[in-house]
C-alpha atoms as a PDB file:
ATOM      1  CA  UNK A   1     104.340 -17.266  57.524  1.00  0.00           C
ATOM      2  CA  UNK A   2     104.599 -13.620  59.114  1.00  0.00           C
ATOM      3  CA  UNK A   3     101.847 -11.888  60.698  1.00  0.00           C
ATOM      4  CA  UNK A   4     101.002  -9.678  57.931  1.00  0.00           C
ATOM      5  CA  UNK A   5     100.964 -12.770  55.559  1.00  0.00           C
ATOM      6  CA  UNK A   6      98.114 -14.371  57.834  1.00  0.00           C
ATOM      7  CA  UNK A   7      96.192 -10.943  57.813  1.00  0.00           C
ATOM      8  CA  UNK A   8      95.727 -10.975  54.283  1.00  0.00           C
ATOM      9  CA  UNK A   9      94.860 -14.522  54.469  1.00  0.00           C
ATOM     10  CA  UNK A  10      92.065 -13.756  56.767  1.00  0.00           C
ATOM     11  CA  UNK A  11      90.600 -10.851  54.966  1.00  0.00           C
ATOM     12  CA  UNK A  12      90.793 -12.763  51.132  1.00  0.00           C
ATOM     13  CA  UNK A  13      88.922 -15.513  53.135  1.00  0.00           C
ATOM     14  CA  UNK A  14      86.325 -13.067  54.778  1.00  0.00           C
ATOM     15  CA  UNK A  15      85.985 -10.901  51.840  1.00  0.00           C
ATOM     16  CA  UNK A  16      85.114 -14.506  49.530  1.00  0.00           C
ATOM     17  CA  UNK A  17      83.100 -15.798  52.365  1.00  0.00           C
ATOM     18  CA  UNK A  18      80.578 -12.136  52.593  1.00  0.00           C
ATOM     19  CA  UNK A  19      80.942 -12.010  48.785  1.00  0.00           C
ATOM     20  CA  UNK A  20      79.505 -15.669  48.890  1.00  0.00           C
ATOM     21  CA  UNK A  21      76.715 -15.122  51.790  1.00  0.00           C
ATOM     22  CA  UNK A  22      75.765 -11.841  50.009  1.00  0.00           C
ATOM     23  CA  UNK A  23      75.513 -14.027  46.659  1.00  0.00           C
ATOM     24  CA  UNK A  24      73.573 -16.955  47.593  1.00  0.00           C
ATOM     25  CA  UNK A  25      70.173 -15.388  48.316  1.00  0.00           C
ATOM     26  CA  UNK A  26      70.356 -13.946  44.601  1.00  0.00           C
ATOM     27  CA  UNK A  27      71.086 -17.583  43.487  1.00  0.00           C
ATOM     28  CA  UNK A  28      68.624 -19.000  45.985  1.00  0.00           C
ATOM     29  CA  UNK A  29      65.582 -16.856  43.945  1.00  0.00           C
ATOM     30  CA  UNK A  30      67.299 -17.211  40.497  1.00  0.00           C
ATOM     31  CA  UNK A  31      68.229 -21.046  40.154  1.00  0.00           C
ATOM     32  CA  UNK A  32      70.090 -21.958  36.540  1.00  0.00           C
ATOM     33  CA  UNK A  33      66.935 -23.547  34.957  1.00  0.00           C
ATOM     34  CA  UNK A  34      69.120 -26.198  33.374  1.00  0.00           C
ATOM     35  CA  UNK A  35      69.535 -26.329  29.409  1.00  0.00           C
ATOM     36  CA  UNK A  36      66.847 -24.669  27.475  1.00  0.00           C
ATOM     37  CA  UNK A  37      64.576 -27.953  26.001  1.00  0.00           C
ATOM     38  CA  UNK A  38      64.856 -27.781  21.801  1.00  0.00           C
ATOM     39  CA  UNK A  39      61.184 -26.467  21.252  1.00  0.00           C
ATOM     40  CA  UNK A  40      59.199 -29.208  22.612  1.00  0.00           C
ATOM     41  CA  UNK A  41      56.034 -27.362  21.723  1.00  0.00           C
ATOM     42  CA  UNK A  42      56.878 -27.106  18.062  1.00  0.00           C
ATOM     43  CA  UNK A  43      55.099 -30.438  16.490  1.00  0.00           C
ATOM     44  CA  UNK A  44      57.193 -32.429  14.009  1.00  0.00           C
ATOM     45  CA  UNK A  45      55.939 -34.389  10.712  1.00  0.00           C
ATOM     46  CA  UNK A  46      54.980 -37.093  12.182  1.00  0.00           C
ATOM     47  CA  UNK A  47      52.960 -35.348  14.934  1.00  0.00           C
ATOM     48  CA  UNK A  48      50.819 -33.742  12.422  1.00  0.00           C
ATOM     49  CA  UNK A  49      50.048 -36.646  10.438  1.00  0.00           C
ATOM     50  CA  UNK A  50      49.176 -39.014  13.562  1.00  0.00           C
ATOM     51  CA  UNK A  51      46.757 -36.052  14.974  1.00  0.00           C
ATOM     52  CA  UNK A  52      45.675 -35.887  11.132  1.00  0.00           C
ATOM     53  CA  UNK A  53      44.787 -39.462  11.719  1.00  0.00           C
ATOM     54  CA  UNK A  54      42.925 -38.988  14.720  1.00  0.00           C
ATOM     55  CA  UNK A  55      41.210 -35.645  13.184  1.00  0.00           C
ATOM     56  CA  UNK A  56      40.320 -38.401  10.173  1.00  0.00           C
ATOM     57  CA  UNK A  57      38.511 -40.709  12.423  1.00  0.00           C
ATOM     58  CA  UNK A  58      36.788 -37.948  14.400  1.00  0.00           C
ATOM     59  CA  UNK A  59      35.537 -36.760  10.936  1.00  0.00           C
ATOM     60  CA  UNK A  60      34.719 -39.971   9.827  1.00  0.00           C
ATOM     61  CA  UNK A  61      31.953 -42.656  10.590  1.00  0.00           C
ATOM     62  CA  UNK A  62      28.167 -42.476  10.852  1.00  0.00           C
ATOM     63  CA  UNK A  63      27.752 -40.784  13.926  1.00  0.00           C
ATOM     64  CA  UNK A  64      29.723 -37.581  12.216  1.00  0.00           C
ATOM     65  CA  UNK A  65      28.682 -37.033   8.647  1.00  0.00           C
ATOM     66  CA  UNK A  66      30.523 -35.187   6.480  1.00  0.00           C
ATOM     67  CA  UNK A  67      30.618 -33.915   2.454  1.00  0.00           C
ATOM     68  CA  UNK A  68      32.989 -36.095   1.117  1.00  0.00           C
ATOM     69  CA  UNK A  69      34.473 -33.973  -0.768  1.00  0.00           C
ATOM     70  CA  UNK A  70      34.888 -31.276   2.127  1.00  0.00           C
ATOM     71  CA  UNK A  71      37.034 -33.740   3.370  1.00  0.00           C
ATOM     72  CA  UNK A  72      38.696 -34.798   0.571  1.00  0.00           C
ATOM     73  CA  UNK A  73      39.748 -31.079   0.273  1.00  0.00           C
ATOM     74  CA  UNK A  74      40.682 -30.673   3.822  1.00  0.00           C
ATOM     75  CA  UNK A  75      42.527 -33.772   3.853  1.00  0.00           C
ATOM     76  CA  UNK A  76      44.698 -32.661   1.035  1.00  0.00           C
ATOM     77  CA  UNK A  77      45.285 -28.682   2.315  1.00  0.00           C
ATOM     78  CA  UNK A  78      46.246 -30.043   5.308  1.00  0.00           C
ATOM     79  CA  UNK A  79      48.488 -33.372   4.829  1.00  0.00           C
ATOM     80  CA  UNK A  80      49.719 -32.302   1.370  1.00  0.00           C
ATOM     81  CA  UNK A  81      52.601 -30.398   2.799  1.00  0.00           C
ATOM     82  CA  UNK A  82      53.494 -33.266   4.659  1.00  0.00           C
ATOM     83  CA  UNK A  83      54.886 -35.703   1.026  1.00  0.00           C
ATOM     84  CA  UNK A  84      57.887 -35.597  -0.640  1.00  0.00           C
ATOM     85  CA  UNK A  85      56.409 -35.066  -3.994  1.00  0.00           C
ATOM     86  CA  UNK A  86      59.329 -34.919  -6.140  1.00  0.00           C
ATOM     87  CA  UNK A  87      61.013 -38.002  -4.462  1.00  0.00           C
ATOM     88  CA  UNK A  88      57.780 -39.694  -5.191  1.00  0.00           C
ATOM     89  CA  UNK A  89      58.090 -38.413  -8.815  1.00  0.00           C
ATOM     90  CA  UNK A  90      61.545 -40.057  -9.472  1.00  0.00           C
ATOM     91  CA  UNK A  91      60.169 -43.041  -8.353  1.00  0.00           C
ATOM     92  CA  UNK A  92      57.633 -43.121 -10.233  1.00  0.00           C
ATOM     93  CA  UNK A  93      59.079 -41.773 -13.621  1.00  0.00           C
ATOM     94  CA  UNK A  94      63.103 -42.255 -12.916  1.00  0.00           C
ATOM     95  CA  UNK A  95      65.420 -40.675 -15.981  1.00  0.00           C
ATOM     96  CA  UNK A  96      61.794 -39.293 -17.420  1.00  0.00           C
ATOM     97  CA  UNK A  97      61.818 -37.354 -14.622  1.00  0.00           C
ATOM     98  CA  UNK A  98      65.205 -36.178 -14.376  1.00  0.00           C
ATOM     99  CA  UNK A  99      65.324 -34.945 -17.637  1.00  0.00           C
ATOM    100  CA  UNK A 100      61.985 -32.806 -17.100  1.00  0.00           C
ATOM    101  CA  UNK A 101      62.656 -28.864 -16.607  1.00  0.00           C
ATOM    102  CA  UNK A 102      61.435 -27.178 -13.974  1.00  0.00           C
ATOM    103  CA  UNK A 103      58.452 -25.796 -14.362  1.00  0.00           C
ATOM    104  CA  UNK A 104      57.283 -29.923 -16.035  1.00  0.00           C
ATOM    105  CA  UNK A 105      58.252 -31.538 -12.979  1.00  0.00           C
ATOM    106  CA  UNK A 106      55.677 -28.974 -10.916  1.00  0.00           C
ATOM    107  CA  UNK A 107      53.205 -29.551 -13.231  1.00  0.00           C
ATOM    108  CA  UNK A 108      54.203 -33.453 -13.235  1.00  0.00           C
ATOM    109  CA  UNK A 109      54.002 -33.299  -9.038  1.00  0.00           C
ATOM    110  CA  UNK A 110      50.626 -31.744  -9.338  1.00  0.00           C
ATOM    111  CA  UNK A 111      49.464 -34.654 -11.502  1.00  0.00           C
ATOM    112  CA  UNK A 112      50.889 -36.991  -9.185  1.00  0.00           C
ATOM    113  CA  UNK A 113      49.366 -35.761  -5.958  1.00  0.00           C
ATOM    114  CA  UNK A 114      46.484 -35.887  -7.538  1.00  0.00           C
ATOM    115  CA  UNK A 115      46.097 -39.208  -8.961  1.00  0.00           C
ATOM    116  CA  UNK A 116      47.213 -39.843  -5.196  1.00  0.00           C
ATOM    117  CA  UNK A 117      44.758 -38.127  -3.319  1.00  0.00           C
ATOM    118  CA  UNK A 118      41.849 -39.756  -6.047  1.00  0.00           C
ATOM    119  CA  UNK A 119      42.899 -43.157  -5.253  1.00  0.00           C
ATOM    120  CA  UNK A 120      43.060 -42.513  -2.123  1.00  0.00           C
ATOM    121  CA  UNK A 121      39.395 -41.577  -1.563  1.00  0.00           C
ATOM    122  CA  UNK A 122      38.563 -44.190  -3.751  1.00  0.00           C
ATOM    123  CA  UNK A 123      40.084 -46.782  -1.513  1.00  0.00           C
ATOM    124  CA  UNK A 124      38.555 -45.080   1.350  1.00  0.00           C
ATOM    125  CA  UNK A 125      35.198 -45.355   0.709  1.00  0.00           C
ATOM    126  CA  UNK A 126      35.200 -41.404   0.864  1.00  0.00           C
ATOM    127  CA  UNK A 127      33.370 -41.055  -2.344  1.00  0.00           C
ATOM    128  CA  UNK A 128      30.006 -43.798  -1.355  1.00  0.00           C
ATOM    129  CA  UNK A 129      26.890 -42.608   0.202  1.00  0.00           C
ATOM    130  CA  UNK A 130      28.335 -42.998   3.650  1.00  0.00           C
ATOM    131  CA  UNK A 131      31.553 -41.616   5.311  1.00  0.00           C
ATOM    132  CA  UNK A 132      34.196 -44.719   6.181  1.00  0.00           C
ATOM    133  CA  UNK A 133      34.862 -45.849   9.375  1.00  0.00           C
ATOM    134  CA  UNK A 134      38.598 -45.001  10.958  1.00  0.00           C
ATOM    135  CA  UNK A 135      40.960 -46.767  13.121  1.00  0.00           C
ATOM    136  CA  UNK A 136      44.779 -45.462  13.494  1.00  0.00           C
ATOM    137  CA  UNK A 137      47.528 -48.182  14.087  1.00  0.00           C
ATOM    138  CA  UNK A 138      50.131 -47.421  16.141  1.00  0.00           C
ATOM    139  CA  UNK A 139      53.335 -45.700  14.915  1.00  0.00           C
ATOM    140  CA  UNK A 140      55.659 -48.863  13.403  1.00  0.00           C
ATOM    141  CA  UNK A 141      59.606 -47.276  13.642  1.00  0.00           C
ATOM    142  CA  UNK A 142      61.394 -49.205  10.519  1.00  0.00           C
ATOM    143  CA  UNK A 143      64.523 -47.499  10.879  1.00  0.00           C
ATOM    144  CA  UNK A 144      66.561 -44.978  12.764  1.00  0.00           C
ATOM    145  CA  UNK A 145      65.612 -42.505  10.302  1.00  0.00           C
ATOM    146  CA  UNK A 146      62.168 -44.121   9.482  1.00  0.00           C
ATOM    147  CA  UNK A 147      58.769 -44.126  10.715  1.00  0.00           C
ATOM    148  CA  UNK A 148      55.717 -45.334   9.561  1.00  0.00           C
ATOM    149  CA  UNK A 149      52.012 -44.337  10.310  1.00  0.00           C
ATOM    150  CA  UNK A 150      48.940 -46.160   9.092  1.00  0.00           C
ATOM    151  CA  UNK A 151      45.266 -46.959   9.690  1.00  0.00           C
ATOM    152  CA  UNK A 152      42.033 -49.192   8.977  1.00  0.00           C
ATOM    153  CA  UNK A 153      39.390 -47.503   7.041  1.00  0.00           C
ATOM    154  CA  UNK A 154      35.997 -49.804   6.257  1.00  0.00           C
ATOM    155  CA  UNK A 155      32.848 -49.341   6.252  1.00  0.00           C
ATOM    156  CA  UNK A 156      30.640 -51.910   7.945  1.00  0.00           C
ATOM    157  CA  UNK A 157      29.627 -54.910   6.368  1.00  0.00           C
ATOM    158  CA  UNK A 158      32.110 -54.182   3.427  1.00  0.00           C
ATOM    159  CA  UNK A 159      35.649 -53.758   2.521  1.00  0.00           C
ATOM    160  CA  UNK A 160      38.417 -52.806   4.892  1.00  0.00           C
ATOM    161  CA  UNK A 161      41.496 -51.198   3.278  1.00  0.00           C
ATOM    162  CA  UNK A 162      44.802 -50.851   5.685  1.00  0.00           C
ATOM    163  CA  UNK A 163      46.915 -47.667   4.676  1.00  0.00           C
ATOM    164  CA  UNK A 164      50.467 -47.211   5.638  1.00  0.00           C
ATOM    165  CA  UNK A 165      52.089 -43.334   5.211  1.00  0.00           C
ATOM    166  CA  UNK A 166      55.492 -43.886   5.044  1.00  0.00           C
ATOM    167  CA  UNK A 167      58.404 -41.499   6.626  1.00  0.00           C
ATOM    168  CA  UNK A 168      61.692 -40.705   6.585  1.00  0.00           C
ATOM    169  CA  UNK A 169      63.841 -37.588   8.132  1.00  0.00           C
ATOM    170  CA  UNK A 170      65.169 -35.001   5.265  1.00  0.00           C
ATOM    171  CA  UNK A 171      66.511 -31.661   5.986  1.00  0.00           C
ATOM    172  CA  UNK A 172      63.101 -30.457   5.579  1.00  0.00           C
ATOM    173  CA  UNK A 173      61.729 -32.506   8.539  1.00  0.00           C
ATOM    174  CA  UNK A 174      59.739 -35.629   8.619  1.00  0.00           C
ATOM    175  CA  UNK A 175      58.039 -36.430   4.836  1.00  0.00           C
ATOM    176  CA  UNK A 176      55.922 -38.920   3.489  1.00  0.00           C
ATOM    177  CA  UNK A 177      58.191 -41.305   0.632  1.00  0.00           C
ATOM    178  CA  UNK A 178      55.536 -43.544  -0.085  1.00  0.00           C
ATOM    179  CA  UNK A 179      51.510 -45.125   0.522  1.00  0.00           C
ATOM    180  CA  UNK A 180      51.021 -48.489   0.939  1.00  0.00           C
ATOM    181  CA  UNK A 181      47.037 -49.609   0.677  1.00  0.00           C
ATOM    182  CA  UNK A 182      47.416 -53.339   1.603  1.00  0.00           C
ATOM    183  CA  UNK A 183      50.651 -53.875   1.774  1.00  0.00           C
ATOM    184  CA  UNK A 184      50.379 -52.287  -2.043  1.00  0.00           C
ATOM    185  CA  UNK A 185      52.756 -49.613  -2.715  1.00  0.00           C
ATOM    186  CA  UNK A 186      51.746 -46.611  -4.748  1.00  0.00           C
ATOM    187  CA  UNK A 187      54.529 -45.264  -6.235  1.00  0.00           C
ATOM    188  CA  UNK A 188      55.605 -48.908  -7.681  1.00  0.00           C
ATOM    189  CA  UNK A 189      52.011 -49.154  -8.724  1.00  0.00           C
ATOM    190  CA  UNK A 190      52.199 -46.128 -11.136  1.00  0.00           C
ATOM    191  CA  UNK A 191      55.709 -47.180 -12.091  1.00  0.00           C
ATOM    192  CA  UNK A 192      53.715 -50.594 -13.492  1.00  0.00           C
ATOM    193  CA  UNK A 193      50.919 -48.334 -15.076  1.00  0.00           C
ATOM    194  CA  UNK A 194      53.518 -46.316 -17.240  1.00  0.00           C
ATOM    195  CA  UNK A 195      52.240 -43.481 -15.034  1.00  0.00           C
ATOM    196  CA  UNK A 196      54.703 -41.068 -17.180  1.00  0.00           C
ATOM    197  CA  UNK A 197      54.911 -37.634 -17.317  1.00  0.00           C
END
């Protein structure tokens, strides 16, 4: 290698090596954060109906009263969002449904949330004297693109009714397919009732 060969060795490897020193403080202050987390702080389906469930026994028991039907109310602005009504419909009515235009299978949904929400108080105890006691169960995962959510609801010295909320991942996020009050579902129930629209 001739001498003027080496020079320009020596000065590409100084010029990198002050490029690099006159770098490094800059990356020192301004480390690569890593990748950006997929909006942790955005709460998914099944987030807001567990903290539902935990907003439902805060608002429940003797210590807390409540109007029942406040609740009832609340309970249904807030978690309606959260089912899959029209899934729920076909299961419930099948062909019926699928033959229904648009506008009958809103009005058929409507019906159906709620009959839903009725029997739901009803099995609650919402609608007695005296607000329910409320226990969550912990999340049960019954598939890899299933979830389901639940708690004990009794008042003391009487019944004790064990709802299950029911989940599964759609496009739309995490939804509610089905309630189960004692192992009972709802949607087959109103299939058996000739719950039609």
């Amino acid at each position: 290698m001739t001498g003027a060969a080496m020079r320009r060795v020596w000065t590409g490897c100084g010029l990198f090596l002050a490029l690099f020193l006159a770098v490094s403080p800059l990356q020192a202050s301004y480390a690569w954060p890593g990748p950006v987390p997929l909006r942790p702080d955005l709460p998914s389906g099944l987030d807001l109906m567990e903290s539902g469930l935990y907003w439902l026994q805060d608002m429940t028991g003797a210590g807390n009263p409540r109007d029942p039907a406040s609740v009832v109310a609340l309970w249904e602005e807030q978690a309606g969002r959260l089912f899959d009504l029209a899934y729920m419909a076909w299961k419930v009515a099948g062909p019926d449904y699928a033959r229904l235009n648009v506008l009958e299978r809103a009005h058929f949904q409507n019906r159906l949330r709620d009959e839903m929400f009725s029997r739901l108080a009803r099995q609650m105890g919402l609608l007695d004297v005296r607000m329910p006691y409320f226990r969550p169960l912990s999340p049960v995962r019954t598939s890899a693109w299933s979830w389901t959510l639940g708690g004990v609801v009794w008042h003391r010295g009487g019944p004790w009714v064990r709802l299950g909320f029911h989940f599964y991942l759609t496009p739309r996020g995490w939804r509610i397919y089905d309630v189960t009050a004692n192992g009972v579902s709802f949607t087959d129930q109103l299939r058996r009732e000739g719950f039609r629209p």
